[in-house]
C-alpha atoms as a PDB file:
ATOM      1  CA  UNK A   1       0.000   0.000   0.000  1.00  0.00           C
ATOM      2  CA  UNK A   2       1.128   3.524  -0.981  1.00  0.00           C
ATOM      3  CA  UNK A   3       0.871   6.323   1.660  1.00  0.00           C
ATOM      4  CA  UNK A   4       0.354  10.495   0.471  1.00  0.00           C
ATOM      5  CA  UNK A   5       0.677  11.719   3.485  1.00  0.00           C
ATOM      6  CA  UNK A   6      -1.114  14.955   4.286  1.00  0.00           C
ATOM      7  CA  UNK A   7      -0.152  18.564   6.099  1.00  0.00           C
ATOM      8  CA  UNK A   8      -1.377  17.304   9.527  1.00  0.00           C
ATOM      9  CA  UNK A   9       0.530  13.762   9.086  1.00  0.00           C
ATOM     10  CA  UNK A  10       4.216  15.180   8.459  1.00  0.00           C
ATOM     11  CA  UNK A  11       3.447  17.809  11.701  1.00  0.00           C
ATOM     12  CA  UNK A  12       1.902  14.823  13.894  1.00  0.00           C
ATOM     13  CA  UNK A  13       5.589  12.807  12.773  1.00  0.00           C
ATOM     14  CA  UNK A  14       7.814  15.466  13.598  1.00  0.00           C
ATOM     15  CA  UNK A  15       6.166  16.409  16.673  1.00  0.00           C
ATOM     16  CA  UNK A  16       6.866  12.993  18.122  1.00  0.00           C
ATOM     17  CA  UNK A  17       3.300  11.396  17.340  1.00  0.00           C
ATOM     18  CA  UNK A  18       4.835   8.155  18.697  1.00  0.00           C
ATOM     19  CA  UNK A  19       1.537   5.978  16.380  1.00  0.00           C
ATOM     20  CA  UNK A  20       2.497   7.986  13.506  1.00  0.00           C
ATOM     21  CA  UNK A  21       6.403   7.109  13.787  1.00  0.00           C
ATOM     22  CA  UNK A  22       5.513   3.310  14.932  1.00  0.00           C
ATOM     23  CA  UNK A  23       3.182   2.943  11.614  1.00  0.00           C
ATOM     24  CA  UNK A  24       5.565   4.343   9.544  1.00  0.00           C
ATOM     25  CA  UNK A  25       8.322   2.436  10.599  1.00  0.00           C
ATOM     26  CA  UNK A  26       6.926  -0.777   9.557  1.00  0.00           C
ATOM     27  CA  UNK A  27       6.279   1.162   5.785  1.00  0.00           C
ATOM     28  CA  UNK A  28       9.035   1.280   3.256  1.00  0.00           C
ATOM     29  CA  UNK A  29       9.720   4.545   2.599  1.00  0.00           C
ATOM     30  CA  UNK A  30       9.563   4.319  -1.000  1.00  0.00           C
ATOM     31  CA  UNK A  31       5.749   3.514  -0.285  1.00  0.00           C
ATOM     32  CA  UNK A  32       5.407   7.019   1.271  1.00  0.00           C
ATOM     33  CA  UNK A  33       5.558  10.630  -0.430  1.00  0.00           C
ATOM     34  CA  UNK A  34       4.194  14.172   0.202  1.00  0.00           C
ATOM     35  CA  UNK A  35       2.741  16.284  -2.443  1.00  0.00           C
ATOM     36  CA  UNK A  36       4.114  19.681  -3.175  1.00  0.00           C
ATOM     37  CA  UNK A  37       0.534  21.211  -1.990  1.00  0.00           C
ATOM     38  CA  UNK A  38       1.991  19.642   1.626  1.00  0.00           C
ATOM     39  CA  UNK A  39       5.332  20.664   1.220  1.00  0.00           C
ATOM     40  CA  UNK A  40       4.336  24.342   0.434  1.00  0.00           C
ATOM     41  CA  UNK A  41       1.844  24.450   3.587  1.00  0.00           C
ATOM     42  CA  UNK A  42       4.681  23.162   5.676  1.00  0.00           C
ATOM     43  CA  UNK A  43       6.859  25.605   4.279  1.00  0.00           C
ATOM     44  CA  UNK A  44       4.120  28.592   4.335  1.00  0.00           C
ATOM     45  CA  UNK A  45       3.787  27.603   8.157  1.00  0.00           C
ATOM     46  CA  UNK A  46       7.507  27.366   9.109  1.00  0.00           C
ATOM     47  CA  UNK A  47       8.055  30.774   7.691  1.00  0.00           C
ATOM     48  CA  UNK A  48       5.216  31.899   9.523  1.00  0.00           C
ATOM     49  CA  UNK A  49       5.809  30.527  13.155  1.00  0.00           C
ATOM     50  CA  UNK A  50       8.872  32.077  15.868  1.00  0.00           C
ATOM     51  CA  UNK A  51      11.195  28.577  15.189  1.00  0.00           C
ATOM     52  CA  UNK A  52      11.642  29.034  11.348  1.00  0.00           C
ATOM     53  CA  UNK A  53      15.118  27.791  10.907  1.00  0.00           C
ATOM     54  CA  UNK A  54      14.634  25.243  13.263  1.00  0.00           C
ATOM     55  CA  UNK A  55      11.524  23.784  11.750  1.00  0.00           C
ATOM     56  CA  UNK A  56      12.995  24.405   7.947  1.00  0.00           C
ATOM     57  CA  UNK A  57      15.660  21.716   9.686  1.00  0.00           C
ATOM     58  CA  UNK A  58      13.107  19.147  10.777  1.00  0.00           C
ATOM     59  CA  UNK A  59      11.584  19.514   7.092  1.00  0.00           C
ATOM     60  CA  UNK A  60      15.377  18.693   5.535  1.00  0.00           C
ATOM     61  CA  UNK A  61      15.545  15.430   7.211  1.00  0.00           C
ATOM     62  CA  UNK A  62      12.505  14.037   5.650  1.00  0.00           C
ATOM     63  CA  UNK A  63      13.394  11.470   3.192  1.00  0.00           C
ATOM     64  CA  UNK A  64      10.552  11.393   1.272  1.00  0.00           C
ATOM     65  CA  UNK A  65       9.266  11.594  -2.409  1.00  0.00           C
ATOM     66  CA  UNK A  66       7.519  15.027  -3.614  1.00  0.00           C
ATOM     67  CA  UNK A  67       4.784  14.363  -6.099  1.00  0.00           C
ATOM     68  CA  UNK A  68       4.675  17.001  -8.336  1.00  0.00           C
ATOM     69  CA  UNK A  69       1.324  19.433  -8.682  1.00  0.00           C
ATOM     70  CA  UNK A  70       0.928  19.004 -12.514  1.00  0.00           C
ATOM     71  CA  UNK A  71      -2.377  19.814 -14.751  1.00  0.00           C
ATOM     72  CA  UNK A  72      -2.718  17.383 -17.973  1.00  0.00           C
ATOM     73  CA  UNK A  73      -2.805  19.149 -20.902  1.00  0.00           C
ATOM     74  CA  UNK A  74      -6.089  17.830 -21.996  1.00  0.00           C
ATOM     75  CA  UNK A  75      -7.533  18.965 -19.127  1.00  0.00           C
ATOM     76  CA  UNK A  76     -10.255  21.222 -19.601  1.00  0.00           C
ATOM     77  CA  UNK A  77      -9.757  24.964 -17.913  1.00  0.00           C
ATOM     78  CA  UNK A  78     -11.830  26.740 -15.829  1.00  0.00           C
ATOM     79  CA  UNK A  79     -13.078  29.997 -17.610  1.00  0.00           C
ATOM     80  CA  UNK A  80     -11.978  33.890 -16.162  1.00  0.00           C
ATOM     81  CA  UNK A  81     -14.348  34.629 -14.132  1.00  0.00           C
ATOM     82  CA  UNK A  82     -15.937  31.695 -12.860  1.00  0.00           C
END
């Protein structure tokens, strides 16, 4: 099973969330990735808060994949306005 983990996930792990860290220890960590929509919240947040180097740390030792925010160019657009 593949994991995308969400905003509240990666905080929850790096807070100590000791049944987030237990579950993903027993998940290969090429079956677990953020998407850049996470990484720019945590980012957004970090820059935000009073421990911003700190935290920007904590996000460097995360070893896992970004998935790129990509549209498909087939996909239909939204029109101005709406």
């Amino acid at each position: 099973m593949k994991y995308l983990l969400d905003t509240n996930a990666v905080i929850a792990l790096l807070g100590g969330n000791s049944l987030v860290q237990q579950h993903l220890r027993r998940v290969p960590a090429s079956d677990t990735a953020l998407s850049s929509r996470v990484m720019h919240e945590l980012y957004f947040g970090a820059c935000k808060g009073v421990r911003t180097n700190e935290t920007l740390r904590n996000y460097g030792q995360l070893r896992f994949a970004i998935v790129p925010f990509t549209v498909h160019p087939q996909h239909p657009r939204v029109p101005p306005g709406r």
